[in-house]
N, C-alpha and C. Protein backbone atom coordinates (compact mmCIF):
# COMPACT_ATOMS: atom_id res chain seq x y z
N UNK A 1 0.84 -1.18 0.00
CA UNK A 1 0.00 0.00 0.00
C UNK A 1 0.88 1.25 0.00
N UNK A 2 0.54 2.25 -0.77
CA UNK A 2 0.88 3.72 -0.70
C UNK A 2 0.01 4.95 -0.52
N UNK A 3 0.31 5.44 0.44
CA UNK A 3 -0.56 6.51 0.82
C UNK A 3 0.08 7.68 0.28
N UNK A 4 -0.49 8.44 0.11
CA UNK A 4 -1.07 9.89 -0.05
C UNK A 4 -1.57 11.01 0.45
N UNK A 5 -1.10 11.58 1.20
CA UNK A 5 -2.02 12.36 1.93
C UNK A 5 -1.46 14.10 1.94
N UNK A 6 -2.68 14.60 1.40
CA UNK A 6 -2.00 15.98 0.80
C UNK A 6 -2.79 17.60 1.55
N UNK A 7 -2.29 18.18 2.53
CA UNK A 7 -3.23 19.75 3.28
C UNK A 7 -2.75 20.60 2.46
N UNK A 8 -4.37 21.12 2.45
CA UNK A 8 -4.24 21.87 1.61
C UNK A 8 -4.58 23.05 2.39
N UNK A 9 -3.97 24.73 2.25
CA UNK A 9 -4.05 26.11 2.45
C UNK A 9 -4.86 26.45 1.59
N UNK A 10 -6.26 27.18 1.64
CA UNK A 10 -7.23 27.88 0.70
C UNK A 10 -6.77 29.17 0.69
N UNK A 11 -7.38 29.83 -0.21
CA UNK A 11 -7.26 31.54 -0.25
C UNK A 11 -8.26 32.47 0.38
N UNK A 12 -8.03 32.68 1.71
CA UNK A 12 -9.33 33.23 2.79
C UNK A 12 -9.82 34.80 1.97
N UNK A 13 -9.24 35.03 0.73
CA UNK A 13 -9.39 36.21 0.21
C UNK A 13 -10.98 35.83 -0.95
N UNK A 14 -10.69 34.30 -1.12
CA UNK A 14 -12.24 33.89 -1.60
C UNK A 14 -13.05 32.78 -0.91
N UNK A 15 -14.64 33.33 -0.08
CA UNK A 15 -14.78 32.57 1.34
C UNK A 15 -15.18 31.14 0.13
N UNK A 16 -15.50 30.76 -0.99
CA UNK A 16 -16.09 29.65 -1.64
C UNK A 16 -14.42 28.53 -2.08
N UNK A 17 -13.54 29.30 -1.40
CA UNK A 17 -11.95 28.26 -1.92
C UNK A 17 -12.27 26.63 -1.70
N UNK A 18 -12.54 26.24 -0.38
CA UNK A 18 -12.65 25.51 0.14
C UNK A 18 -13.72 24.53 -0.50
N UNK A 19 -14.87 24.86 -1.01
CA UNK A 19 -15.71 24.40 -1.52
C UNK A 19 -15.29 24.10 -3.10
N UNK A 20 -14.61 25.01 -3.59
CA UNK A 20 -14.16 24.80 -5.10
C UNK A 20 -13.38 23.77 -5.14
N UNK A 21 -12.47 23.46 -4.06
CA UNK A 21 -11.29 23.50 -3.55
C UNK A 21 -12.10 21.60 -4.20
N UNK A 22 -12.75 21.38 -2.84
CA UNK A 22 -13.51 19.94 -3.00
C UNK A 22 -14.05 19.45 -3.90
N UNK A 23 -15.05 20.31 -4.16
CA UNK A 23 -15.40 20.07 -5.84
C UNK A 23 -14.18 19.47 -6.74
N UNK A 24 -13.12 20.44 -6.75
CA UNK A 24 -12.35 20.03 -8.07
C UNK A 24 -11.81 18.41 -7.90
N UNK A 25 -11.36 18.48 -6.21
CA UNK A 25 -11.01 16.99 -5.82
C UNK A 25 -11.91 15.67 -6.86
N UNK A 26 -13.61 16.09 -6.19
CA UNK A 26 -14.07 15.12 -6.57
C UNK A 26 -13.63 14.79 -8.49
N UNK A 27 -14.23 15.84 -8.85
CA UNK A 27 -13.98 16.12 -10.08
C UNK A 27 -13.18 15.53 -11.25
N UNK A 28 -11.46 15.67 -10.78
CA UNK A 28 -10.56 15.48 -11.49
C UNK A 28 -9.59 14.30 -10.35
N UNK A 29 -10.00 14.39 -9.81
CA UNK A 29 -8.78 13.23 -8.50
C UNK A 29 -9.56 11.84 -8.65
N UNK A 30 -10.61 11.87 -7.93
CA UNK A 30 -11.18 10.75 -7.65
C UNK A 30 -11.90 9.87 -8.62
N UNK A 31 -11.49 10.24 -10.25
CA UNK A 31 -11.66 8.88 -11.18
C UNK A 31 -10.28 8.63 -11.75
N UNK A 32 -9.44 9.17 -11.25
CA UNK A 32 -8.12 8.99 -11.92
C UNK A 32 -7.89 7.27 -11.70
N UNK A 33 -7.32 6.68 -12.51
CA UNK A 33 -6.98 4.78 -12.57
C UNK A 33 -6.11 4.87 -11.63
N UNK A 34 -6.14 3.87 -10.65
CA UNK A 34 -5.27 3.13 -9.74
C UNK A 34 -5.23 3.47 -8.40
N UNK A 35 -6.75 4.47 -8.02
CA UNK A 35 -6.72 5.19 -6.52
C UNK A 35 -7.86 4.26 -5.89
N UNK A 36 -7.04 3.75 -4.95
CA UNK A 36 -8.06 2.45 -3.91
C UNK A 36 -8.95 3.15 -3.40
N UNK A 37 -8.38 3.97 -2.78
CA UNK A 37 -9.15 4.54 -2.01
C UNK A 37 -8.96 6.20 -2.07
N UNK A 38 -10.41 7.05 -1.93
CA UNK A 38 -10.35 8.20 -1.97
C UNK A 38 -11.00 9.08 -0.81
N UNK A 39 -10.44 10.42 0.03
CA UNK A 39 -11.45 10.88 1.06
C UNK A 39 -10.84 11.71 0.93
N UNK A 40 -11.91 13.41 0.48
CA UNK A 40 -11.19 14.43 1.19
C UNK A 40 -12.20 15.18 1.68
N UNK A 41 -12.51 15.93 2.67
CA UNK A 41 -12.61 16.85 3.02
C UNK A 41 -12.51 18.39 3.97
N UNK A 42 -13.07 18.74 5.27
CA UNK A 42 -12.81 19.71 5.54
C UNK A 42 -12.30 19.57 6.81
N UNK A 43 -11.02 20.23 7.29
CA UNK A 43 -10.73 19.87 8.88
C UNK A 43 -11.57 20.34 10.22
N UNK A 44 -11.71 19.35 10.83
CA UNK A 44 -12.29 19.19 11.65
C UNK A 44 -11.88 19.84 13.10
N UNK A 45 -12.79 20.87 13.90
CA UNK A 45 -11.80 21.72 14.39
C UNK A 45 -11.97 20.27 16.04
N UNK A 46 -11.12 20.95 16.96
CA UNK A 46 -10.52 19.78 17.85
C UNK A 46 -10.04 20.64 18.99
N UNK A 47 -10.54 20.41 20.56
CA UNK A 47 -9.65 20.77 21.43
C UNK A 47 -8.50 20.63 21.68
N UNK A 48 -8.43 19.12 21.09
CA UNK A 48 -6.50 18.93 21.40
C UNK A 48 -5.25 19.76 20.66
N UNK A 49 -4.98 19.78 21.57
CA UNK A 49 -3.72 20.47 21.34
C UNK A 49 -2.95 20.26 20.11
N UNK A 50 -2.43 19.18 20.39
CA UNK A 50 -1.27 18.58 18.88
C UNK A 50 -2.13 18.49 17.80
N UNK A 51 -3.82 18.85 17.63
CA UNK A 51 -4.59 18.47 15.96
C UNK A 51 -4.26 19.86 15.58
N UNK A 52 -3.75 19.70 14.54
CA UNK A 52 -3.25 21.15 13.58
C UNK A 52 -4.20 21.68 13.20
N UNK A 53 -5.07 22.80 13.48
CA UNK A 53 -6.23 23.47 12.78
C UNK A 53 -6.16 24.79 11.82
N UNK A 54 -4.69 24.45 11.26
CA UNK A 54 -4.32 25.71 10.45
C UNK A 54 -4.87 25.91 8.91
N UNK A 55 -4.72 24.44 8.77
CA UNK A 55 -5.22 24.42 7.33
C UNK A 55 -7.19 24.14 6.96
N UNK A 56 -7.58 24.07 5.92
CA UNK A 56 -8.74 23.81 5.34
C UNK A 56 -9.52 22.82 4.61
N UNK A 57 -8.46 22.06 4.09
CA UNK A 57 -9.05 20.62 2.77
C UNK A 57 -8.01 19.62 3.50
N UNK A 58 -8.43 17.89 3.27
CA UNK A 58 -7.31 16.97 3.41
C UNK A 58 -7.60 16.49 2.17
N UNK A 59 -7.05 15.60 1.38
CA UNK A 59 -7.05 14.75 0.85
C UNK A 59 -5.99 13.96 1.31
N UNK A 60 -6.83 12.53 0.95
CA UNK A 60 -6.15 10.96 1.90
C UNK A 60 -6.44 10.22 0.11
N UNK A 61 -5.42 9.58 -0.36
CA UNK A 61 -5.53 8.83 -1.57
C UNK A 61 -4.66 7.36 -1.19
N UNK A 62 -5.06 6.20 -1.55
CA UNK A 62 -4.36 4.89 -1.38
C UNK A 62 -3.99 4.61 -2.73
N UNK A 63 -2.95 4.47 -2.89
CA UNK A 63 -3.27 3.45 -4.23
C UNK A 63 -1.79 1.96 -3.85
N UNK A 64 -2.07 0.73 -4.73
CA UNK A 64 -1.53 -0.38 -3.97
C UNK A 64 0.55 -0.04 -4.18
N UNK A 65 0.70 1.01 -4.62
CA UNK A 65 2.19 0.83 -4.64
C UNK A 65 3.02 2.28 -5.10
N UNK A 66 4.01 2.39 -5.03
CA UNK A 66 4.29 3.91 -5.00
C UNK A 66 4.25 3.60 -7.30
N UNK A 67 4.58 3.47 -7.63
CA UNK A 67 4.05 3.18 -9.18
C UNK A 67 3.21 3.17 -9.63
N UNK A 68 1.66 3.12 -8.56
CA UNK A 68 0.64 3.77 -9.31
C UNK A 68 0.41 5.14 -8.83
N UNK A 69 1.03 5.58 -7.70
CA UNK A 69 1.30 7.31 -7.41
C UNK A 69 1.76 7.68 -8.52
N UNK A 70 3.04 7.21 -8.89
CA UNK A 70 3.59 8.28 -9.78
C UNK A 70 3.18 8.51 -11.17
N UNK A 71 1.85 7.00 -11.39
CA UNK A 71 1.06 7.23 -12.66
C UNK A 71 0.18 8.65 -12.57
N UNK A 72 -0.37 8.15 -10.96
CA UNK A 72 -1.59 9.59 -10.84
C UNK A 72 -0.41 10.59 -11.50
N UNK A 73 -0.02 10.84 -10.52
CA UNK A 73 1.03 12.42 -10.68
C UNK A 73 0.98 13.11 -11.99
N UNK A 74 0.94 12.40 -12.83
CA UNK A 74 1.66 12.46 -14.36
C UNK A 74 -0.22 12.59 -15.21
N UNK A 75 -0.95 11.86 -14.53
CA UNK A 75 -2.13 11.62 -15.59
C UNK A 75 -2.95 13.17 -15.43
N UNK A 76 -3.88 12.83 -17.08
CA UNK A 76 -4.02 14.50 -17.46
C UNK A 76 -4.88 14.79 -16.74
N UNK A 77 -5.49 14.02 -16.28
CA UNK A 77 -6.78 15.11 -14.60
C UNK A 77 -6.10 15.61 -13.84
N UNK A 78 -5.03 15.09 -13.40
CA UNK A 78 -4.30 15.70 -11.84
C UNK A 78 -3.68 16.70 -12.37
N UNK A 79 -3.14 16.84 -13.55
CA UNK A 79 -2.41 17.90 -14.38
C UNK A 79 -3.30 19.14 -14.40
N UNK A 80 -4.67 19.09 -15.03
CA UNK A 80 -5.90 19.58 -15.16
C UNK A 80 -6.22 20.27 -13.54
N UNK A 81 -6.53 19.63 -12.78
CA UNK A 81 -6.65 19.66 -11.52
C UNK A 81 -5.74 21.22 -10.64
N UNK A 82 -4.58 20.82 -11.40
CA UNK A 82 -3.60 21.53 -10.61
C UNK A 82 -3.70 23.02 -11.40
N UNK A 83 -4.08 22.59 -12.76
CA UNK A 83 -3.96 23.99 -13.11
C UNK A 83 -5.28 25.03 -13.15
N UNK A 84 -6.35 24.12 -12.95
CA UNK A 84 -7.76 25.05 -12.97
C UNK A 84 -8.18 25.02 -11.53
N UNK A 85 -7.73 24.00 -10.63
CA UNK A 85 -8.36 24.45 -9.67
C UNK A 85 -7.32 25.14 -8.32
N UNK A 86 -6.41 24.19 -8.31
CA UNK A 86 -5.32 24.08 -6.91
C UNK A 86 -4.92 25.52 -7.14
N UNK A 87 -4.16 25.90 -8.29
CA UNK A 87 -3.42 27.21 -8.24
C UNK A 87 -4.57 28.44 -8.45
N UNK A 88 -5.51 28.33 -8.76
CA UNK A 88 -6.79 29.43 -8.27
C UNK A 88 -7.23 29.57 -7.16
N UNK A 89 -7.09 28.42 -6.23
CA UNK A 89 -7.76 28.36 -4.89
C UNK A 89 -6.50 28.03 -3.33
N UNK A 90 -5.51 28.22 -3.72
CA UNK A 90 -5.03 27.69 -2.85
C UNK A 90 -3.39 27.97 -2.62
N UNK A 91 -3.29 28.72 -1.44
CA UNK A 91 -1.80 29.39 -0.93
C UNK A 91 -1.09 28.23 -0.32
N UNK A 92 -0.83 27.36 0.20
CA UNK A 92 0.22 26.44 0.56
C UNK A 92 -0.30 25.14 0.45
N UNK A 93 0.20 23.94 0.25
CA UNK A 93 0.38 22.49 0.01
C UNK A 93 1.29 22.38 1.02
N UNK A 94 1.22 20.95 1.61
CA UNK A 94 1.56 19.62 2.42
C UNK A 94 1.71 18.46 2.02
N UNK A 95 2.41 17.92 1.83
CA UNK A 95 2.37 16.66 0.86
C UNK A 95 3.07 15.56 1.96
N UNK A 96 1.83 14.45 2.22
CA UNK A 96 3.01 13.03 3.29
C UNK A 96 2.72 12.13 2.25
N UNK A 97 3.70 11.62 1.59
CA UNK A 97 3.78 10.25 1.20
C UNK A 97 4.50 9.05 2.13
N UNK A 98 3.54 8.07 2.33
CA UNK A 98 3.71 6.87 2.99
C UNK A 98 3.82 5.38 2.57
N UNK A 99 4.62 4.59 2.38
CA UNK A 99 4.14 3.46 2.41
C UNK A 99 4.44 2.19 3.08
C-alpha cells in the first residue's frame, strides 16, 4: 500500500476556496486509474492540542504501490486539476507520502 495524503491552504481572500477547492477533488482526482481509495474533506476543528487546525481541505488517496502514485502524478486530470483548480484556490500544500 501507498498513501497519499495531501493539506491543503485555501485563499481566505475567496470565502467559496474551500468548496471549489472539494469540488475540483471530486472532479478530477477521484476517477483517476489506480486510486483504492479516496477521502477528502474539511478539517475538523478539535480541542487537542497537537490536531493542527491551520489548514482547510485533506485529501487521503491509497493506491496499492508507489508506481501507481507516480502514474496519478503524471495523468491529465491531476495535471488539469492543478492547473484550474489548486493554483486558483489555494496558498500552501503539504504533501506526506507513505508506504
Amino acid at each position: 500500500m501507498f498513501s497519499h495524503v495531501v493539506i491543503f491552504w485555501t485563499n481566505p481572500a475567496n470565502p467559496n476556496s474551500a468548496d471549489e477547492l472539494l469540488a475540483g477533488c471530486e472532479k478530477y482526482l477521484q476517477p483517476i486509474p489506480g486510486v483504492l481509495h479516496y477521502h477528502a474533506g474539511k478539517m475538523v476543528p478539535s480541542h487537542r492540542s497537537v490536531v493542527d487546525q491551520s489548514y482547510q481541505i485533506a485529501l487521503n488517496l491509497v493506491f496499492t504501490d508507489k508506481k501507481s502514485q507516480d502514474d496519478y502524478q503524471i495523468h491529465p486530470l491531476h495535471l488539469e486539476f492543478v492547473e484550474k483548480v489548486f493554483k486558483r484556490v489555494c496558498t500552501k500544500v503539504v504533501v506526506y507520502d507513505f508506504a
